[in-house]
C-alpha atoms as a PDB file:
ATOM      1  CA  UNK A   1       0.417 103.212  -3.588  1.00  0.00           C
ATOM      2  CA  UNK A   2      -2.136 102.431  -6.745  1.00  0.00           C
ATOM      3  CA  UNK A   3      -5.462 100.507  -5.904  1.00  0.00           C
ATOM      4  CA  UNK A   4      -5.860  97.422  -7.712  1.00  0.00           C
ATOM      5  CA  UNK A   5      -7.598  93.800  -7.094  1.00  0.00           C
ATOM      6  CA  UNK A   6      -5.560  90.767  -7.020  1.00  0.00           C
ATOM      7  CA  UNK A   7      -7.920  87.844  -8.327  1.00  0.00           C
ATOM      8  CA  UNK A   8      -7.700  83.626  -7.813  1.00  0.00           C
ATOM      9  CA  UNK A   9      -9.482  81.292 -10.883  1.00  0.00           C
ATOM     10  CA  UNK A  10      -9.550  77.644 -11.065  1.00  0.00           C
ATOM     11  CA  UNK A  11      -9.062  75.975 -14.291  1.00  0.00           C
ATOM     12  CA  UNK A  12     -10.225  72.908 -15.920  1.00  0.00           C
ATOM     13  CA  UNK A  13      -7.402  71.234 -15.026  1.00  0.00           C
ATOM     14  CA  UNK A  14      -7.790  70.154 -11.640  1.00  0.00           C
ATOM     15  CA  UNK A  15      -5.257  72.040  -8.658  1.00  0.00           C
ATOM     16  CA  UNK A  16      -3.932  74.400 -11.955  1.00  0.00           C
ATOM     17  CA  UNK A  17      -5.027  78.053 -10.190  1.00  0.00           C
ATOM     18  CA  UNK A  18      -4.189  81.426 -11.824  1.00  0.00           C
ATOM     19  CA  UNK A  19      -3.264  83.977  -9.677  1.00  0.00           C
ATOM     20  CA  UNK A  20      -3.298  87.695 -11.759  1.00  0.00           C
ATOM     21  CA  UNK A  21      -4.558  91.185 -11.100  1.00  0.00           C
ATOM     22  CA  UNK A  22      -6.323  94.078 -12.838  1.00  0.00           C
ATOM     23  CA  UNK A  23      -7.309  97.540 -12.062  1.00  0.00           C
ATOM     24  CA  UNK A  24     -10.254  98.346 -10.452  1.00  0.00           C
ATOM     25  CA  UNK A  25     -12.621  99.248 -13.667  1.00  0.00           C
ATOM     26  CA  UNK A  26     -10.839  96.447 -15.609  1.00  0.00           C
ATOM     27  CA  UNK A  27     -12.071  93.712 -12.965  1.00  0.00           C
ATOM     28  CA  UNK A  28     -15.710  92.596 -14.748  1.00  0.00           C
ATOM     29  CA  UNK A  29     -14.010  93.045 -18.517  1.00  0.00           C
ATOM     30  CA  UNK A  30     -11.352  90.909 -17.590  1.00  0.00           C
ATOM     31  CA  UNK A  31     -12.893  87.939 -15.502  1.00  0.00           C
ATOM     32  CA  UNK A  32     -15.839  87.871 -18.852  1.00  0.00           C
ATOM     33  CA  UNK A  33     -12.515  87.777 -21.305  1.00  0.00           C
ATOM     34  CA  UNK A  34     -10.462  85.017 -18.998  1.00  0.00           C
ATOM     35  CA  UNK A  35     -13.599  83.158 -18.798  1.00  0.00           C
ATOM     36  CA  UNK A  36     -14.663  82.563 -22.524  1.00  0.00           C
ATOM     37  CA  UNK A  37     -11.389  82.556 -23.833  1.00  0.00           C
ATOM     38  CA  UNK A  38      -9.091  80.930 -21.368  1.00  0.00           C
ATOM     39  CA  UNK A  39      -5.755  81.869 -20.396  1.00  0.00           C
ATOM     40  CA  UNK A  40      -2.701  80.137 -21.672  1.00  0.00           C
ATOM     41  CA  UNK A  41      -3.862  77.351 -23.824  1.00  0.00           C
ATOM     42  CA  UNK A  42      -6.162  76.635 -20.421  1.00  0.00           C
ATOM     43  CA  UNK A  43      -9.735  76.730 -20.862  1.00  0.00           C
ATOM     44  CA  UNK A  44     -13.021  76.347 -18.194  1.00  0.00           C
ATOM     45  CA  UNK A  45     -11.476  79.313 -16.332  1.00  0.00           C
ATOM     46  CA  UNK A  46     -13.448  80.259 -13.064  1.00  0.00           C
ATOM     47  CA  UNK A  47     -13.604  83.474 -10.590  1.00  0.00           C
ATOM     48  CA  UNK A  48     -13.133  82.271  -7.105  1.00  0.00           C
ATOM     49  CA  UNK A  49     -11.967  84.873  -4.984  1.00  0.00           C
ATOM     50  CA  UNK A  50     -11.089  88.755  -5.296  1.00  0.00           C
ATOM     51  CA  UNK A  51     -10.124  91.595  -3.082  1.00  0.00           C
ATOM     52  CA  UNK A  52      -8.884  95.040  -3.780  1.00  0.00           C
ATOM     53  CA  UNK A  53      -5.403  95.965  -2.215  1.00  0.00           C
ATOM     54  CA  UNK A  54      -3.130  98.933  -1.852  1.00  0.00           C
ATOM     55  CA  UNK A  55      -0.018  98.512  -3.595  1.00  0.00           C
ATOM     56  CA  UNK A  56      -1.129  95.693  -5.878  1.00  0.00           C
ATOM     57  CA  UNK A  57       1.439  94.919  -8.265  1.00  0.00           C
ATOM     58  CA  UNK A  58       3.950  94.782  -5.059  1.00  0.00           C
ATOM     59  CA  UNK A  59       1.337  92.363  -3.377  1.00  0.00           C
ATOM     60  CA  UNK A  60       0.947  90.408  -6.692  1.00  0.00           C
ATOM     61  CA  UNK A  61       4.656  89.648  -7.174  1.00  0.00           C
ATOM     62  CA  UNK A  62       5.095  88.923  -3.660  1.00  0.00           C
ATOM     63  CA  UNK A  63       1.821  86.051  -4.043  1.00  0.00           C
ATOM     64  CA  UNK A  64       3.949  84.975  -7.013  1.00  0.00           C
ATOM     65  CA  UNK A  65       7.345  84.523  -5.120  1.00  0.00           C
ATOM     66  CA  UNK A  66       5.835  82.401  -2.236  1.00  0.00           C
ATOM     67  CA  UNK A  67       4.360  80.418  -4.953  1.00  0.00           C
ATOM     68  CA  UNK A  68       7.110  80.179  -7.179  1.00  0.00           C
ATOM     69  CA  UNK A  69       8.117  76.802  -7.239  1.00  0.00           C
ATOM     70  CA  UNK A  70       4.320  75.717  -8.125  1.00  0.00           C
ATOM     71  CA  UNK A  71       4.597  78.116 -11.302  1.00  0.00           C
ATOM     72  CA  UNK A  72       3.894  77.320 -14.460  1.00  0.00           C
ATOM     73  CA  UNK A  73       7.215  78.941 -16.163  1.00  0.00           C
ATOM     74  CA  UNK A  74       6.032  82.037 -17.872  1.00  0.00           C
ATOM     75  CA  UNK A  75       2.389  82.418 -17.169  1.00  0.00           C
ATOM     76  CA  UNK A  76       0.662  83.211 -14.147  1.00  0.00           C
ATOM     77  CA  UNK A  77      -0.863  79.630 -13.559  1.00  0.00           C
ATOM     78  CA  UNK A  78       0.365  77.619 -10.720  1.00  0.00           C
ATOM     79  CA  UNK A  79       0.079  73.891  -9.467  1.00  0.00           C
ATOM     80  CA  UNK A  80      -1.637  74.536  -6.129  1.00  0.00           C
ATOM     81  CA  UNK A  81      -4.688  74.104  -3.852  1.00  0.00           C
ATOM     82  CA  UNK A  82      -6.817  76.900  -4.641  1.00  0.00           C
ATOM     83  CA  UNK A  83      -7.662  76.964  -0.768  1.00  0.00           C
ATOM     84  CA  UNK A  84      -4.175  77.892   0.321  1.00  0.00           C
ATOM     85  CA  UNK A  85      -3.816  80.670  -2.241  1.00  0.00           C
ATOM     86  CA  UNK A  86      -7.464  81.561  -1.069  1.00  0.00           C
ATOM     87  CA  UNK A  87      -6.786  81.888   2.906  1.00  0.00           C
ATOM     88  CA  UNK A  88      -3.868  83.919   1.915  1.00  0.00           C
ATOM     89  CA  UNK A  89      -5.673  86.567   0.247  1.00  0.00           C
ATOM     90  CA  UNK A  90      -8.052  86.381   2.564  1.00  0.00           C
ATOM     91  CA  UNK A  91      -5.713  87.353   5.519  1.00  0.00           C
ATOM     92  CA  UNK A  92      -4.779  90.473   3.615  1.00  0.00           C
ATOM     93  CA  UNK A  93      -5.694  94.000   4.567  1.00  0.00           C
ATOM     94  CA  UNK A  94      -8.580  95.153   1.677  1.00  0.00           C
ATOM     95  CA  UNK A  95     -12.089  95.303   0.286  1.00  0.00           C
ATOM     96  CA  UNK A  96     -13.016  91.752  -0.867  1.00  0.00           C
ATOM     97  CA  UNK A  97     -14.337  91.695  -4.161  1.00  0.00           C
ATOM     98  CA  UNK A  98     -15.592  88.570  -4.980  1.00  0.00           C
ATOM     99  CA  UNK A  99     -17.860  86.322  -3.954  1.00  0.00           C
ATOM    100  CA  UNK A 100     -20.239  88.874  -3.238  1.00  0.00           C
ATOM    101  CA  UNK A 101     -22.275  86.484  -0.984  1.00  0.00           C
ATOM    102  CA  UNK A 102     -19.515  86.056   2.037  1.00  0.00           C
ATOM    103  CA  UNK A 103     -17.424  87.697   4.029  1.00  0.00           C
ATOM    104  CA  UNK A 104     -13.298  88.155   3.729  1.00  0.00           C
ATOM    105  CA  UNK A 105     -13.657  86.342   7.621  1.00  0.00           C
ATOM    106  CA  UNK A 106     -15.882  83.423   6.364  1.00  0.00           C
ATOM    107  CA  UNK A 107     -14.021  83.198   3.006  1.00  0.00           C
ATOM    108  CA  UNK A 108     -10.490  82.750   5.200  1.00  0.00           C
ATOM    109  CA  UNK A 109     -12.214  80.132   7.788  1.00  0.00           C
ATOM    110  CA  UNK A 110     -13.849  77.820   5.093  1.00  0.00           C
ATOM    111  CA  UNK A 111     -10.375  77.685   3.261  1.00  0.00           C
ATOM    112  CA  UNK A 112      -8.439  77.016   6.710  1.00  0.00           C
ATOM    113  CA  UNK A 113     -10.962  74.532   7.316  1.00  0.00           C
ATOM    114  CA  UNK A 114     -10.785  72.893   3.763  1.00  0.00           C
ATOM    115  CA  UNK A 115      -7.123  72.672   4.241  1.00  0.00           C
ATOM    116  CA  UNK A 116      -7.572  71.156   7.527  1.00  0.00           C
ATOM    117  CA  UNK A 117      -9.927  68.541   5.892  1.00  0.00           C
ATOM    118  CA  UNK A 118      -7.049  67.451   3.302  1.00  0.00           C
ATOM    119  CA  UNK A 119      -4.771  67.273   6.169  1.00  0.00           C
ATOM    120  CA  UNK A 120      -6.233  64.822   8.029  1.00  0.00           C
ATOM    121  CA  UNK A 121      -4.338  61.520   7.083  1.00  0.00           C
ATOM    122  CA  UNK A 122      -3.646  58.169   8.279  1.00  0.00           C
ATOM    123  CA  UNK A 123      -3.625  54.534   6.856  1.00  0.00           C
ATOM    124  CA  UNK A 124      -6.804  52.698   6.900  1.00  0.00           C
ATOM    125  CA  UNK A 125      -6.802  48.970   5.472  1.00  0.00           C
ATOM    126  CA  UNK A 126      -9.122  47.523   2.768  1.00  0.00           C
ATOM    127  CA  UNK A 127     -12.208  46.864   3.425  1.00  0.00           C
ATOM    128  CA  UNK A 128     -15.899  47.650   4.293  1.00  0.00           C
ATOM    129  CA  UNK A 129     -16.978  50.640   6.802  1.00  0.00           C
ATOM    130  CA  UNK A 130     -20.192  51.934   7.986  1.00  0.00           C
ATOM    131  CA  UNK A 131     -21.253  55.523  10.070  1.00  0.00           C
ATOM    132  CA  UNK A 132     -24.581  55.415  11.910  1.00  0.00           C
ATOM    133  CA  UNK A 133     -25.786  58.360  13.896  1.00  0.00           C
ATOM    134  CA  UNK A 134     -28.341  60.182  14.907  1.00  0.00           C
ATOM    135  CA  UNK A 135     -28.454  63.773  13.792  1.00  0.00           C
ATOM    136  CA  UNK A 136     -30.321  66.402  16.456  1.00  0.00           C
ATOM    137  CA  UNK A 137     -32.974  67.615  14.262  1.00  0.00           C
ATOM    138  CA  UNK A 138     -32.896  65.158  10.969  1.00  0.00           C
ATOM    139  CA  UNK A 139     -32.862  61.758  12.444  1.00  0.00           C
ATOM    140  CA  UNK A 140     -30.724  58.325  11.556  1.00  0.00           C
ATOM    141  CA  UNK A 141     -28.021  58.846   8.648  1.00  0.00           C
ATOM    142  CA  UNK A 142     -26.648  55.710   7.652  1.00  0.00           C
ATOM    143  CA  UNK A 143     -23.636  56.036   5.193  1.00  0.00           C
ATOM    144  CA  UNK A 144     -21.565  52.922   3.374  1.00  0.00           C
ATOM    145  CA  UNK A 145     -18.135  53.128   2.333  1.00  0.00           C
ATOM    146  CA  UNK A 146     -15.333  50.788   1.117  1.00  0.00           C
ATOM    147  CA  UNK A 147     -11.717  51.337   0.920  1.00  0.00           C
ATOM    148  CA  UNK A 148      -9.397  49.601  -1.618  1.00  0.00           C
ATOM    149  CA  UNK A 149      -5.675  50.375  -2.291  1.00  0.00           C
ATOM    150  CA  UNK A 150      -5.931  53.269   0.664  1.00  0.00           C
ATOM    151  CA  UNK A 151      -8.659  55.111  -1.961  1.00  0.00           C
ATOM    152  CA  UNK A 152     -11.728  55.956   0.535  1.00  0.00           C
ATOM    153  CA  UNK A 153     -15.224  55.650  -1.076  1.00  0.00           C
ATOM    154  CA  UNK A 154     -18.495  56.447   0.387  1.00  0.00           C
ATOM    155  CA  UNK A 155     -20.858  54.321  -1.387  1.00  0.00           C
ATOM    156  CA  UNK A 156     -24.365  55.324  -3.817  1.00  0.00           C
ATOM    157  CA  UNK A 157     -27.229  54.546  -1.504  1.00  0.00           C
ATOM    158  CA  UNK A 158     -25.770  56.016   1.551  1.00  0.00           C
ATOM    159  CA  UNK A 159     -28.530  57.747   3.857  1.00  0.00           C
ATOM    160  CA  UNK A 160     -27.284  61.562   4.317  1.00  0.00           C
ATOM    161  CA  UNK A 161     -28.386  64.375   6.783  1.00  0.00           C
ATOM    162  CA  UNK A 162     -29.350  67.794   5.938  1.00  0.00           C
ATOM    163  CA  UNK A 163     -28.252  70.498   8.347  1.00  0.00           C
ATOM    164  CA  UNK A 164     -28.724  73.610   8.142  1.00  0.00           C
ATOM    165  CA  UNK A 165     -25.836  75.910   8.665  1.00  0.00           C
ATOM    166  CA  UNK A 166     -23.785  78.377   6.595  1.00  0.00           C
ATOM    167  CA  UNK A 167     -20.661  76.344   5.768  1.00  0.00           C
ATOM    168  CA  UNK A 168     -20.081  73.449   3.681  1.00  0.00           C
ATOM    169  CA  UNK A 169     -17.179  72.306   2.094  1.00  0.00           C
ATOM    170  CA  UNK A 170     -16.455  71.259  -2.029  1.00  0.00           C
ATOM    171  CA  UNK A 171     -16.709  67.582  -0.804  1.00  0.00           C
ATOM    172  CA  UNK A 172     -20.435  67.694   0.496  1.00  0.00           C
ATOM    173  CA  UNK A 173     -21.545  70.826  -1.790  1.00  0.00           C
ATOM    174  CA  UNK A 174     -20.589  68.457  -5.049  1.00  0.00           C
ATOM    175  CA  UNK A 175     -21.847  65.816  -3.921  1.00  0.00           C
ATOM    176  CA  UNK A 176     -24.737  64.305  -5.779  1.00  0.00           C
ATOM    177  CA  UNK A 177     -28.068  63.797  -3.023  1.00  0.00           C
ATOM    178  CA  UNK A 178     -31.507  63.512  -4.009  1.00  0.00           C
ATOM    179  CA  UNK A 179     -34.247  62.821  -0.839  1.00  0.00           C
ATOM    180  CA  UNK A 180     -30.651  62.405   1.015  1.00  0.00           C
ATOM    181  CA  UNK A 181     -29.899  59.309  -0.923  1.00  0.00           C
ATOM    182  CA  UNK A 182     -26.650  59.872  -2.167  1.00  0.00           C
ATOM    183  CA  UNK A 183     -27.069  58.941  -5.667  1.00  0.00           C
ATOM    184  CA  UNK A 184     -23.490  57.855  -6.949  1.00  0.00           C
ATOM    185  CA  UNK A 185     -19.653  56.738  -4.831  1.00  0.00           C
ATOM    186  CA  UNK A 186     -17.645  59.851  -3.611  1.00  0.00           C
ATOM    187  CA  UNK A 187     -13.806  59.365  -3.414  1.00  0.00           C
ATOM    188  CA  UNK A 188     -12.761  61.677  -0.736  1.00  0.00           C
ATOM    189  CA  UNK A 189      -9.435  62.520   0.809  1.00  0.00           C
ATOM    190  CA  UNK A 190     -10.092  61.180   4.034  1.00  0.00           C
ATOM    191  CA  UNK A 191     -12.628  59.790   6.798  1.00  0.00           C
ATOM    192  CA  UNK A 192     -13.257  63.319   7.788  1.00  0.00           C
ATOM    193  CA  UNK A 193     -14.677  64.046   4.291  1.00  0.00           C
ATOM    194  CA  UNK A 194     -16.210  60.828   3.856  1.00  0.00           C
ATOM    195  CA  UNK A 195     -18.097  61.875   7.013  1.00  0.00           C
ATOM    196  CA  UNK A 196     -19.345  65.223   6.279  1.00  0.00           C
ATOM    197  CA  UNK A 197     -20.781  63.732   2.866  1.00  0.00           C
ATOM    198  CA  UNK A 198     -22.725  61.619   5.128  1.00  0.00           C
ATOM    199  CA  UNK A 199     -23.703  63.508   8.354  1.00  0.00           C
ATOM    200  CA  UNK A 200     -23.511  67.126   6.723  1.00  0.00           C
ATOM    201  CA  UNK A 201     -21.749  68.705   9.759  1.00  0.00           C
ATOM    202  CA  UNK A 202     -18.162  69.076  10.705  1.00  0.00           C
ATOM    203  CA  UNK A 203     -16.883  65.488  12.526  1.00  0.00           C
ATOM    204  CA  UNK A 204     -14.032  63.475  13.177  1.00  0.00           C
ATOM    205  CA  UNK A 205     -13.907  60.661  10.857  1.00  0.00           C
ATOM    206  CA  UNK A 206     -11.935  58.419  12.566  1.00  0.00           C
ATOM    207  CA  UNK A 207     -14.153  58.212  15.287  1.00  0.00           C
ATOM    208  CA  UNK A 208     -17.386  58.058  12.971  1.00  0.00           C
ATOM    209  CA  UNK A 209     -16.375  55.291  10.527  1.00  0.00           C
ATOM    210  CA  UNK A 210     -16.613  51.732  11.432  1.00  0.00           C
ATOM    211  CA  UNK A 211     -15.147  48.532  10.814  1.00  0.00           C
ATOM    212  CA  UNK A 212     -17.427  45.364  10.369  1.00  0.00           C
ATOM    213  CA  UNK A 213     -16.779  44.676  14.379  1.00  0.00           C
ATOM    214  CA  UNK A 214     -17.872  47.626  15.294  1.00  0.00           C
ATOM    215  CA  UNK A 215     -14.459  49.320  16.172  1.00  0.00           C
ATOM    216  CA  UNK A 216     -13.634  53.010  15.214  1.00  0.00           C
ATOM    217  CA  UNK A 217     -10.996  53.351  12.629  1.00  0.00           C
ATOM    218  CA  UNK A 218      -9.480  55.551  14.654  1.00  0.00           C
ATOM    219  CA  UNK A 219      -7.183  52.329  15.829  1.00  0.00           C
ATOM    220  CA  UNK A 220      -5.447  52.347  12.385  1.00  0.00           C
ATOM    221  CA  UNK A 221      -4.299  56.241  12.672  1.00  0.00           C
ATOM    222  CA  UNK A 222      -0.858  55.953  14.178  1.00  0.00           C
ATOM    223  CA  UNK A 223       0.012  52.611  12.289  1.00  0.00           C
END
């Protein structure tokens, strides 16, 4: 069976992936060409992950058929989280090519835990909410948030830790902290997120956030 590397890019449209593949000499031609001239009418196109397979026009079509009902009809662009085509690669037997600075094992465990992150639902009513905790080795973070119309918000101003570790997801890696102030509101899928904006470590949310009497959110979960 041929060599060849299957390849994930993000678009500028936000959850619009493409999922293609290229031979092996082909790979650094064609991720330059995708990424100043688009793909598709789609523009802002961006390598995220890589990895050279046996077999890969077999292993491309199957990618595409588990996909297919998040396909863009007659391109290879698909309405999907990047981070489940990404852990799915990642499982696969083969020399990752891109990024360079990871491993295939942390690649598949940041994406599992990025899922996991988007996962974790539950209502929580309007209102104000605050996180205070002391961080071993950084001191007192002291983070803000409001939600309105079930939209969670961690608030400018916020007081964030800064741990050092190896993983950190899109939500705290975006994020916009100078001197750990964070300098403008983050929307973010859930208390979970909200938290790791704020503490800079993995955490349960629900049992972080606070309402204005002092109660974990995590009463509101199973409502």
């Amino acid at each position: 069976m041929a060599k060849g590397i299957i390849y994930l890019m993000t678009t500028v449209v936000p959850g619009l992936i493409k999922i293609g593949k290229t031979r092996n000499d082909q790979f650094e031609n064609r991720m330059r060409f995708l990424e100043s001239n688009g793909y598709a009418n789609i523009t802002g196109l961006k390598r995220e992950f890589a990895i050279e397979v046996d077999g890969y026009d077999d292993k491309e079509k199957l990618i595409h058929d588990i996909f297919s009902k998040s396909r863009i009809i007659g391109t290879e662009l698909f309405a999907l989280d990047i981070e489940i085509a990404k852990s799915l690669l990642a499982s696969l037997d083969g020399k990752q090519i891109y990024p360079k600075d990871k491993s295939k094992k942390e690649v598949f465990k940041e994406s599992t835990e990025e899922i996991k992150l988007k996962m974790n639902e539950g209502f929580i009513p309007d209102g104000e909410y605050v996180l205070n905790r002391n961080i071993k080795g950084f001191g007192k973070v002291k983070g803000r948030a409001i939600v309105k119309n079930g939209v969670f918000t961690v608030l400018k101003g916020s007081l964030c830790g800064n741990v050092d570790k190896k993983y950190v997801p899109s939500i705290r890696r975006n994020a916009k902290i100078k001197d750990n102030i964070l300098q403008e509101d983050i929307i973010c899928m859930n208390p979970s997120s909200a938290g790791w904006v704020v503490i800079d470590k993995s955490n349960n949310g629900w049992m972080e956030w606070k309402d204005s009497q002092g109660n974990s959110i995590e009463k509101y979960r199973d409502r």
